[in-house]
C-alpha atoms as a PDB file:
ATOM      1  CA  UNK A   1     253.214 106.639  61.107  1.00  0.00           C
ATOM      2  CA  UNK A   2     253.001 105.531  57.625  1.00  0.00           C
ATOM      3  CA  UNK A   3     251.377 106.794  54.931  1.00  0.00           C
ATOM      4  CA  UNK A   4     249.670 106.399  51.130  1.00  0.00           C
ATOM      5  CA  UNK A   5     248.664 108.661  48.129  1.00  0.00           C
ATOM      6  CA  UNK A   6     245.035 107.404  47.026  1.00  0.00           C
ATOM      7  CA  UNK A   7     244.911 106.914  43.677  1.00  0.00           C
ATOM      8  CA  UNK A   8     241.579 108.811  43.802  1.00  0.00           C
ATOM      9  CA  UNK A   9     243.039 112.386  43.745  1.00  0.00           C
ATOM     10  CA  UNK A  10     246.510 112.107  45.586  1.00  0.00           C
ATOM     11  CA  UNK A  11     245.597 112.740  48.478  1.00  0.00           C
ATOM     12  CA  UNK A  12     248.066 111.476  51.732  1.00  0.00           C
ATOM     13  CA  UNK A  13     246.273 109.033  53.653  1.00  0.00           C
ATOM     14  CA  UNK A  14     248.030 108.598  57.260  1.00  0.00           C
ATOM     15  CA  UNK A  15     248.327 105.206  58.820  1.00  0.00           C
ATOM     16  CA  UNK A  16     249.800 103.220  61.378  1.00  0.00           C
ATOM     17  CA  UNK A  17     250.103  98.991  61.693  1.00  0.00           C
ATOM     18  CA  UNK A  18     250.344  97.315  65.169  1.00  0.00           C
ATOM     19  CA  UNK A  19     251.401  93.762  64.147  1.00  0.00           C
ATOM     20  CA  UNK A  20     250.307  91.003  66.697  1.00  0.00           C
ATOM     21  CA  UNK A  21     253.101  88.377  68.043  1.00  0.00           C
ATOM     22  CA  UNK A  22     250.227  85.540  67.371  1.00  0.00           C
ATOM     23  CA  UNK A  23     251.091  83.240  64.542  1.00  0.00           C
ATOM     24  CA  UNK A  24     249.027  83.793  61.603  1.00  0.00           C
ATOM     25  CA  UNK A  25     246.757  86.551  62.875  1.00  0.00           C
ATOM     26  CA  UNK A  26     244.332  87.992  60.695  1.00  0.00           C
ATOM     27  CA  UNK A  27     244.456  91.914  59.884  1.00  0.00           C
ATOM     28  CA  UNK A  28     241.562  94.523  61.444  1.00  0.00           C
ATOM     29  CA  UNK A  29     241.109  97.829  60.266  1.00  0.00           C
ATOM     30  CA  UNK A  30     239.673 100.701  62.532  1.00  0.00           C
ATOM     31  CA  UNK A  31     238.010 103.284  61.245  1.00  0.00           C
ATOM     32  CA  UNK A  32     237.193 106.313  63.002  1.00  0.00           C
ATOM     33  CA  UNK A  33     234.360 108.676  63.241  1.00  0.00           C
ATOM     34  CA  UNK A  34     233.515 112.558  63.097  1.00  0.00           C
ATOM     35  CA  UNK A  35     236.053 114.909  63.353  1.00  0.00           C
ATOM     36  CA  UNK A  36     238.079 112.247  65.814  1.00  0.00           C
ATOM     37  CA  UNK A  37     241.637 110.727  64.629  1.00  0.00           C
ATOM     38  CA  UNK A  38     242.848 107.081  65.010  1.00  0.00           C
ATOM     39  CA  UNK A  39     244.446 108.167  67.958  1.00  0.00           C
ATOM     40  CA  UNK A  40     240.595 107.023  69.734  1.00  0.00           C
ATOM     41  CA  UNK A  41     241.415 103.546  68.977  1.00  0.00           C
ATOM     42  CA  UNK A  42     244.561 103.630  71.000  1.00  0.00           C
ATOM     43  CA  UNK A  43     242.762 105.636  74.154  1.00  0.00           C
ATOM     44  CA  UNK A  44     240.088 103.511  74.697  1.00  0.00           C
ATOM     45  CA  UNK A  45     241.857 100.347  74.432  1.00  0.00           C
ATOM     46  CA  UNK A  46     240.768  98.954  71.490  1.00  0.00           C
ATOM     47  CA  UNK A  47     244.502  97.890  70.165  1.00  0.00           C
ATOM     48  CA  UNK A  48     245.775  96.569  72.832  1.00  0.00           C
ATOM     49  CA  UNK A  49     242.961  94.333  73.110  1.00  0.00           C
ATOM     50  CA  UNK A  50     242.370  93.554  69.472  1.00  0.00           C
ATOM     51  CA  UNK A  51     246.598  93.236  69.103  1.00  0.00           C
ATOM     52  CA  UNK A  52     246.130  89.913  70.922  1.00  0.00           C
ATOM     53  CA  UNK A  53     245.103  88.096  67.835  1.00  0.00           C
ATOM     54  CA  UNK A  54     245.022  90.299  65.368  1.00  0.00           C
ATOM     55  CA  UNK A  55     247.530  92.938  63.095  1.00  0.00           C
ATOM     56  CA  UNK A  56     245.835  96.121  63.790  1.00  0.00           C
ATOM     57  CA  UNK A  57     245.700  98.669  61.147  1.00  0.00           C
ATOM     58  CA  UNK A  58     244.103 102.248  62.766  1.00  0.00           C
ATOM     59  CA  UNK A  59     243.594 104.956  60.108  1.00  0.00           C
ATOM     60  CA  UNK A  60     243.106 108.517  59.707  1.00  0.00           C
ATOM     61  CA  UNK A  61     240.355 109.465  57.735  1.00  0.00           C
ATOM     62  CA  UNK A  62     240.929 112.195  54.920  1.00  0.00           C
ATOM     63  CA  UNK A  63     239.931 115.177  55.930  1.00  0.00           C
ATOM     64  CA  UNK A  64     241.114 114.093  59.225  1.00  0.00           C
ATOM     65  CA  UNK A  65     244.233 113.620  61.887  1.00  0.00           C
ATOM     66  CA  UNK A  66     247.631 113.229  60.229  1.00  0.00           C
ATOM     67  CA  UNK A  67     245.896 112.811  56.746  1.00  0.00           C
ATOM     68  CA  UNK A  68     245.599 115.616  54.092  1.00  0.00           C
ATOM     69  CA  UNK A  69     242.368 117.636  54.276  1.00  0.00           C
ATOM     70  CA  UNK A  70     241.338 118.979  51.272  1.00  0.00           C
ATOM     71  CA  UNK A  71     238.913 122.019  51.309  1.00  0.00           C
ATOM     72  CA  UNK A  72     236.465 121.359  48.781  1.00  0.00           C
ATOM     73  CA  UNK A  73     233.741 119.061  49.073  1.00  0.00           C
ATOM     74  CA  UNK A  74     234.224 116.773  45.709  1.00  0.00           C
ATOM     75  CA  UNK A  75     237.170 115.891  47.782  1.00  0.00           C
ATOM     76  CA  UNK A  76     235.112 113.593  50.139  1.00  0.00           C
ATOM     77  CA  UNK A  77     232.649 111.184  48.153  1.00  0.00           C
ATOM     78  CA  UNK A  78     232.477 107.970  49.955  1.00  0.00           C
ATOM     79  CA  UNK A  79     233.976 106.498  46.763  1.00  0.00           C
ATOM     80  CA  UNK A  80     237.328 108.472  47.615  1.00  0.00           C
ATOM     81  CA  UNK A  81     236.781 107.469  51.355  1.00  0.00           C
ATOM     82  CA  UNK A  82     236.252 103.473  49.989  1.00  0.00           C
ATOM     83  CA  UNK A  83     239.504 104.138  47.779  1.00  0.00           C
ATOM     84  CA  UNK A  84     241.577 105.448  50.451  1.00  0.00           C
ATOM     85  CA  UNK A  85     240.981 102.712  52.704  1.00  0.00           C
ATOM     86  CA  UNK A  86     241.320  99.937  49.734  1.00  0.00           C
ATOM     87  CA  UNK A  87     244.636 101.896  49.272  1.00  0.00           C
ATOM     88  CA  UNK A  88     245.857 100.966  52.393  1.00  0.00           C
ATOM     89  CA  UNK A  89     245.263  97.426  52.029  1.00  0.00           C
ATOM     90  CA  UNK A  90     247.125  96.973  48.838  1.00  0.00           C
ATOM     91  CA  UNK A  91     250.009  99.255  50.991  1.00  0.00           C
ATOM     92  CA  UNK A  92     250.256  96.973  53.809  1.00  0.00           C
ATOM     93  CA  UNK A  93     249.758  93.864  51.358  1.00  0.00           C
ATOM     94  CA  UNK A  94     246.795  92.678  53.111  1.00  0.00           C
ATOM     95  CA  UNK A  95     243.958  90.650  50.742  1.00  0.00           C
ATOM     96  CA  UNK A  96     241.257  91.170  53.317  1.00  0.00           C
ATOM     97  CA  UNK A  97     240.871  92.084  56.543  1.00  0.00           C
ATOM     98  CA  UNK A  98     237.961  92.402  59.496  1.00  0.00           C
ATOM     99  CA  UNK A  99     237.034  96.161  59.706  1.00  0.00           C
ATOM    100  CA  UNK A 100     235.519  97.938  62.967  1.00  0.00           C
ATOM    101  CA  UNK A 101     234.434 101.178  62.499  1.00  0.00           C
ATOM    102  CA  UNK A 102     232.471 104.299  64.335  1.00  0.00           C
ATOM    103  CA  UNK A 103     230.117 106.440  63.389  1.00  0.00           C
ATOM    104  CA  UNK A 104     231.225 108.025  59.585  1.00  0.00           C
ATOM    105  CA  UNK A 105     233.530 104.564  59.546  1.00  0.00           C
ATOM    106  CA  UNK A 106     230.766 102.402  60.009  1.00  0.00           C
ATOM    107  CA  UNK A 107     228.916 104.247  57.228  1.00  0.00           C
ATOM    108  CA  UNK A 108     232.037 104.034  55.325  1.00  0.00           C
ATOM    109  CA  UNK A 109     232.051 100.436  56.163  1.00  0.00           C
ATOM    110  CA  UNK A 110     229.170  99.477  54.393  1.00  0.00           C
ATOM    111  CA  UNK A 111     230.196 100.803  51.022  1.00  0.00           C
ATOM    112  CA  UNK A 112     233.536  99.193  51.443  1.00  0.00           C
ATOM    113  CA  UNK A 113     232.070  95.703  52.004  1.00  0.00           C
ATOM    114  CA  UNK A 114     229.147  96.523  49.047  1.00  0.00           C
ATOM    115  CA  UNK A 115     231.875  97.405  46.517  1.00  0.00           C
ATOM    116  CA  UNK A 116     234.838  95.375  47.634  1.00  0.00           C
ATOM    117  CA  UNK A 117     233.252  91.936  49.590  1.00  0.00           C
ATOM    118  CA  UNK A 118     236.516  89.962  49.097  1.00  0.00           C
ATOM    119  CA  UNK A 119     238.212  92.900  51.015  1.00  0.00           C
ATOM    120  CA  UNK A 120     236.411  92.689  54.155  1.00  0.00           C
ATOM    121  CA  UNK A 121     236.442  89.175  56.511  1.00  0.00           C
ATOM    122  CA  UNK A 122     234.107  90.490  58.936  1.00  0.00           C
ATOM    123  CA  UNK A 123     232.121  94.235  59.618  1.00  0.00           C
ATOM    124  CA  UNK A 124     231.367  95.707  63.195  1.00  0.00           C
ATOM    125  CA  UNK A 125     229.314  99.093  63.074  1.00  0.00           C
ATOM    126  CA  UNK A 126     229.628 101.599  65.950  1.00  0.00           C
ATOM    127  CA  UNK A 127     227.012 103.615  65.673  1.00  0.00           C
ATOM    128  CA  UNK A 128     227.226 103.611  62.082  1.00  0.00           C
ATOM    129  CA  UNK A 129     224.211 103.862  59.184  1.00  0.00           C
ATOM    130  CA  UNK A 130     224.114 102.813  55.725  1.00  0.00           C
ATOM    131  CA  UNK A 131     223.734 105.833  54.580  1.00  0.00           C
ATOM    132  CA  UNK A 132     223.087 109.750  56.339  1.00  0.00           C
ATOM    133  CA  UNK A 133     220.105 112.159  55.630  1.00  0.00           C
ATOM    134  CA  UNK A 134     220.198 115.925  55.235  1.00  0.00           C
ATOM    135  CA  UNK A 135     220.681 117.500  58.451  1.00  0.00           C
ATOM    136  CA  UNK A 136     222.656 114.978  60.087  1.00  0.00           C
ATOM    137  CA  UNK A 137     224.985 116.882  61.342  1.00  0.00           C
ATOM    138  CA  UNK A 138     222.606 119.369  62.882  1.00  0.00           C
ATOM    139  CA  UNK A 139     221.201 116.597  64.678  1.00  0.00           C
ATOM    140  CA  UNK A 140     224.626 114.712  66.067  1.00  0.00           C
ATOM    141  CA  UNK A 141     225.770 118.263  66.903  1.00  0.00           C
ATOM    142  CA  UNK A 142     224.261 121.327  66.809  1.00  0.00           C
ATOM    143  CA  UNK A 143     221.629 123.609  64.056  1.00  0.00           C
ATOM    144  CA  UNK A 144     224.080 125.331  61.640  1.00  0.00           C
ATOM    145  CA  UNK A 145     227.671 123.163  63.015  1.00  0.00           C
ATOM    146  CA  UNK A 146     228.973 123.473  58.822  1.00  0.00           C
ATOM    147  CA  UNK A 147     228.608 127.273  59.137  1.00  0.00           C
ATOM    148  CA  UNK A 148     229.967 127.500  62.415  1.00  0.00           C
ATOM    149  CA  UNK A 149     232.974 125.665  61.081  1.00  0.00           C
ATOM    150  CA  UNK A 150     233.396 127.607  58.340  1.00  0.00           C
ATOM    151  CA  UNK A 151     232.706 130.903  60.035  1.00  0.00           C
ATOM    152  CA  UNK A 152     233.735 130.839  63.314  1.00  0.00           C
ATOM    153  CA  UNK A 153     236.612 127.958  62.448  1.00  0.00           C
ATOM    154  CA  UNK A 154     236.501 125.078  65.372  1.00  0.00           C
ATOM    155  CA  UNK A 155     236.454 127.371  68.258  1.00  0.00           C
ATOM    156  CA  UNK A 156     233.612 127.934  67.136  1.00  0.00           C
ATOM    157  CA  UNK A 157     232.174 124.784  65.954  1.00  0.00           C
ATOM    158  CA  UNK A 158     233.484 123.650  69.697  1.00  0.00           C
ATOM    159  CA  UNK A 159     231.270 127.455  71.696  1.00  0.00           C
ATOM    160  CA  UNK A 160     227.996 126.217  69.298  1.00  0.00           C
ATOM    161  CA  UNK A 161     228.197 122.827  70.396  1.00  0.00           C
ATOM    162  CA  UNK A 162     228.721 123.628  74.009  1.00  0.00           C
ATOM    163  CA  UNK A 163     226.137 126.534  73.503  1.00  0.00           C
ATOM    164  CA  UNK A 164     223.511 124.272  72.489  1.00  0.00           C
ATOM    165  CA  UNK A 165     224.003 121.287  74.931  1.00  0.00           C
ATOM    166  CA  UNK A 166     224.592 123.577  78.282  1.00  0.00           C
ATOM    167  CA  UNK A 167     227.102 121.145  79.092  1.00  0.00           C
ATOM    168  CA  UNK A 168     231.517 121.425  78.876  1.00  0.00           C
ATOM    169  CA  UNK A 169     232.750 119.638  76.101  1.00  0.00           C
ATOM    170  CA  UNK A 170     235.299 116.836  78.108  1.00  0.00           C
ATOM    171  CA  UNK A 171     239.089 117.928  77.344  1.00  0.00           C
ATOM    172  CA  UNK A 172     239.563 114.878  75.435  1.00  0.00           C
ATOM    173  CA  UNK A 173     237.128 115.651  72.628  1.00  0.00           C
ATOM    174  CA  UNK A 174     237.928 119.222  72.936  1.00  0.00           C
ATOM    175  CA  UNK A 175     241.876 118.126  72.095  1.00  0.00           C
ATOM    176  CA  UNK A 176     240.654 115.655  69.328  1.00  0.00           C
ATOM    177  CA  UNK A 177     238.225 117.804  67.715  1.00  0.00           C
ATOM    178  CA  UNK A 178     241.077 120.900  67.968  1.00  0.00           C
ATOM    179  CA  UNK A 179     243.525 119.007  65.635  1.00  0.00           C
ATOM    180  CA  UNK A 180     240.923 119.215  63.261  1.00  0.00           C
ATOM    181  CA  UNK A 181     241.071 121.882  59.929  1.00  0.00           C
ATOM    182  CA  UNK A 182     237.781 123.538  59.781  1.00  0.00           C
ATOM    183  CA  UNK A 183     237.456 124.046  56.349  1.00  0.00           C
ATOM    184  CA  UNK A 184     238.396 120.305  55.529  1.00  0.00           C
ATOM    185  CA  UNK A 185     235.543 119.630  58.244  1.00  0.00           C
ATOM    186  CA  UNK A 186     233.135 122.062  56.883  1.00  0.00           C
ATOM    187  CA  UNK A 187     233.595 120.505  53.115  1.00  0.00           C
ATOM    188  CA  UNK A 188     233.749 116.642  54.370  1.00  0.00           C
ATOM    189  CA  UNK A 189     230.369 117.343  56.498  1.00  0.00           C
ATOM    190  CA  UNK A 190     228.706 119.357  53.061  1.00  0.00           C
ATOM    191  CA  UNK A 191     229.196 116.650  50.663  1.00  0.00           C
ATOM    192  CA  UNK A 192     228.773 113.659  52.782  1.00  0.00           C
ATOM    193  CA  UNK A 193     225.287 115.040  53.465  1.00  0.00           C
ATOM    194  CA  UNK A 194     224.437 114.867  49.712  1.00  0.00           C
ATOM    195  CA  UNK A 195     226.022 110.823  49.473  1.00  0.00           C
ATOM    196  CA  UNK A 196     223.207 108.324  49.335  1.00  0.00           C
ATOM    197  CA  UNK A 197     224.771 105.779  51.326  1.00  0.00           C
ATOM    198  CA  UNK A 198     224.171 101.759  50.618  1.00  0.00           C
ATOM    199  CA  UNK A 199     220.303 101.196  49.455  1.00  0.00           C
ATOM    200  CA  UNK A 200     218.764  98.269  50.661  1.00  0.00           C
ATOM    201  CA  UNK A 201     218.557  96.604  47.423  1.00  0.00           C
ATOM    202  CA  UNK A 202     222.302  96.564  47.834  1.00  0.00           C
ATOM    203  CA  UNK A 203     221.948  95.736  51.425  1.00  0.00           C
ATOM    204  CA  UNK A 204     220.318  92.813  50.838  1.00  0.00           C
ATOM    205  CA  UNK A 205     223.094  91.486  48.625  1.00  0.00           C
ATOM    206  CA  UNK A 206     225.372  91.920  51.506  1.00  0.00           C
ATOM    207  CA  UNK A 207     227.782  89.206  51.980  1.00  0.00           C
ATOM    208  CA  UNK A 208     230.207  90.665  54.546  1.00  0.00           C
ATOM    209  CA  UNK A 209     228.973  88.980  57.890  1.00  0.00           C
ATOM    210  CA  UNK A 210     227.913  91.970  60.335  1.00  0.00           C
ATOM    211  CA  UNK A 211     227.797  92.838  63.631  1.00  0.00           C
ATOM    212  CA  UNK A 212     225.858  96.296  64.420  1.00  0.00           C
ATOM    213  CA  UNK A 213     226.493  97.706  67.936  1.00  0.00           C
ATOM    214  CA  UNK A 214     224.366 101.167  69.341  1.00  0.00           C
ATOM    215  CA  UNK A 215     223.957 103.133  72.322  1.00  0.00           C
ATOM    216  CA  UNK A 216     219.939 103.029  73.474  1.00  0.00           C
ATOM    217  CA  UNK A 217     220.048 106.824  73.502  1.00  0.00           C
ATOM    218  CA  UNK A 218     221.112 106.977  70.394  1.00  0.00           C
ATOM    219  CA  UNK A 219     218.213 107.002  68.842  1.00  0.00           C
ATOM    220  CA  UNK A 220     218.434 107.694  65.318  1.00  0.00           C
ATOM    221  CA  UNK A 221     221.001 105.590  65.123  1.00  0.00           C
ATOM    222  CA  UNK A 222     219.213 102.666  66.859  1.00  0.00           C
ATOM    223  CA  UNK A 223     216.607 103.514  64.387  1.00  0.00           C
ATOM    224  CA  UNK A 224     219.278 103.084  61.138  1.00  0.00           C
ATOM    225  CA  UNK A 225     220.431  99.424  62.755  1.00  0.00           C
ATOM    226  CA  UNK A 226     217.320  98.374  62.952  1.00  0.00           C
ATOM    227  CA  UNK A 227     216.380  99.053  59.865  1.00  0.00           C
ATOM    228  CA  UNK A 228     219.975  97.149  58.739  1.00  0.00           C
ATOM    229  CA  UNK A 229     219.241  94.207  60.855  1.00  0.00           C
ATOM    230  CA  UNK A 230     215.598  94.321  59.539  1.00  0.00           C
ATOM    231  CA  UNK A 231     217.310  93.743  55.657  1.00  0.00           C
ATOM    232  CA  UNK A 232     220.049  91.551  57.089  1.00  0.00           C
ATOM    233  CA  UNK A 233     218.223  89.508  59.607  1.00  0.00           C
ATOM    234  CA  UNK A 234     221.594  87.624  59.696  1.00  0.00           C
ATOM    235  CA  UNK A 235     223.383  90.373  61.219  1.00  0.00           C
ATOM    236  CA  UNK A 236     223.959  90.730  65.089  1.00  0.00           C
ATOM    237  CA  UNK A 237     222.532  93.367  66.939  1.00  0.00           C
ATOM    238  CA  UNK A 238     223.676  94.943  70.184  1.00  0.00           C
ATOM    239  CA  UNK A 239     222.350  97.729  71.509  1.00  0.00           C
ATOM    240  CA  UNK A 240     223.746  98.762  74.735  1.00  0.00           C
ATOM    241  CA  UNK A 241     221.590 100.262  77.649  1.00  0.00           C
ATOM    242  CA  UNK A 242     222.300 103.962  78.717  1.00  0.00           C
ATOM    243  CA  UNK A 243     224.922 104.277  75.901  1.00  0.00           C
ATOM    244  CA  UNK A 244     224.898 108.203  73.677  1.00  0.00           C
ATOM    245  CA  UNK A 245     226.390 108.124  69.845  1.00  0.00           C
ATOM    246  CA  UNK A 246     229.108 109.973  72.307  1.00  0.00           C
ATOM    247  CA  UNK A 247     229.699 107.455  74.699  1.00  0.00           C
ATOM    248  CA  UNK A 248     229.519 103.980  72.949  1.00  0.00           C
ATOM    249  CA  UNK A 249     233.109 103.345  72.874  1.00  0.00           C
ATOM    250  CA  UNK A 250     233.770 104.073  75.946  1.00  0.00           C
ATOM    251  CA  UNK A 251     230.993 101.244  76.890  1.00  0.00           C
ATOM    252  CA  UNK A 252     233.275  98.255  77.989  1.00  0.00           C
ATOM    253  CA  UNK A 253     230.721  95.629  76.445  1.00  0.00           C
ATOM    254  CA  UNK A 254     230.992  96.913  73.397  1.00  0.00           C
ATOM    255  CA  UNK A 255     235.311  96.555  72.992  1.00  0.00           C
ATOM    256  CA  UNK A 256     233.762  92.724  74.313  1.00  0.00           C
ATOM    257  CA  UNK A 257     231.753  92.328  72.123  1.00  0.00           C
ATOM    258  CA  UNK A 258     234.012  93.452  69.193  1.00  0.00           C
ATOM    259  CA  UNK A 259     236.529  91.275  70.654  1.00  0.00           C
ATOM    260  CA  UNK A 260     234.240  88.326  70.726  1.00  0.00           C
ATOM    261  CA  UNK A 261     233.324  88.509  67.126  1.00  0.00           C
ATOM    262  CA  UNK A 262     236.040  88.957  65.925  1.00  0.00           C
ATOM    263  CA  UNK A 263     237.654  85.836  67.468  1.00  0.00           C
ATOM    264  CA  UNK A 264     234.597  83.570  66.957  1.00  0.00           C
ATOM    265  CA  UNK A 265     235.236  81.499  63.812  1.00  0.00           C
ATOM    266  CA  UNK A 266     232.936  81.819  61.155  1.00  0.00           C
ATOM    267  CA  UNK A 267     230.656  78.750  60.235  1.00  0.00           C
END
């Protein structure tokens, strides 16, 4: 595991390279979500299938896994999050690179590609959004999840949740969202509630080709890649049947699909 200081505030960004044995290939950056780690990309198979042609570059988040987590919310603008990432880049030496990313790494996505274009080859959102609303996190999780983190620390963040579906949390999430710091969670969620996100004047200056992939029951994020596709006619749309905000990794066609972008040449 490597690691870099962003030159936003100094903050330790945690990162780890999987270089491909194919001549030449091109670098991909993945991005995680929500209180999840980079170690998602590994479990559900997305390096070892992206390795084949590609340097793989997974990432943990600030706030998040093996990177520092500050506890106050200035700490997490999606400037610092854009910076972080950019930081890497110039750390590994890479000019540009294709970047995948889930949920809060889509979102983060289309900031990086609005302020840095000649950064970013080619964008895939998971269940991303330009930009989140006010109550977002009530709505992914549960009413009140930032008090419950700060309150009742992730136990219970992880008792609300489970509370308010009726349904176990599966031991994998459970593990991943365990390694989490509360606090860092509770600030990250506050502030990035308050962030704007990408308008769509600035969407519609997007050069970054784009593929957005969603889960049908997903539906405020369908909703959010609509609307994207809607401003970027040009982009791809996938939105897979039966797939939650939860479960859209896990989908097979959607690592495909990924793959299949990512490995089509660009006109």
């Amino acid at each position: 595991m490597d690691s870099v200081n962003s030159p936003v505030d100094g903050t330790r960004i945690a990162y780890r390279t999987f270089r491909s044995e194919a001549e030449g290939a091109p670098t991909v950056v993945l991005s995680h979500g929500t209180a999840l780690s980079q170690a998602i990309w590994r479990g559900f198979g997305y390096v070892r299938a992206l390795n084949r042609t590609h340097t793989v570059i997974t990432v943990d988040l600030r706030g998040h896994g093996r990177s520092d987590g500050p506890h106050h919310e200035t700490a997490y603008s999606m400037d610092a999050f854009v910076a972080d990432l950019v930081a890497v880049l110039d750390r590994t030496e890479t000019g540009a690179a294709d970047y995948v990313g889930y949920s809060l790494g889509g979102r983060i996505g289309f900031s990086l590609g609005t302020a840095h274009p000649t950064r970013v080859n080619r964008f895939v959102s998971i269940a991303g959004a330009a930009g989140t609303e006010k109550g977002a996190f009530d709505r992914v999780f549960f009413p009140g999840c930032i008090t419950a983190l700060r309150e009742g620390g992730m136990e219970g963040f992880l008792e609300g949740w489970q509370s308010w579906t009726g349904e176990q949390v599966d031991p994998a999430t459970r593990h991943a969202f365990a390694a989490n710091d509360a606090q860092a969670l509770a600030a990250y969620m506050a502030r990035s509630e308050e962030d704007p996100g990408v308008d769509d004047e600035s969407l519609k200056h997007f050069t970054v080709p784009t593929q957005l992939i969603v889960g049908s029951l997903d539906r405020e994020r369908v909703q959010a890649a609509e609307h994207v596709h809607q401003v970027l006619p040009g982009a791809e749309l996938l939105i897979v049947d039966g797939a939650t905000h939860g479960s859209i990794l896990r989908e097979p066609r959607t690592l495909e699909t990924v793959t299949s972008f990512l490995t089509t040449p660009t006109a």
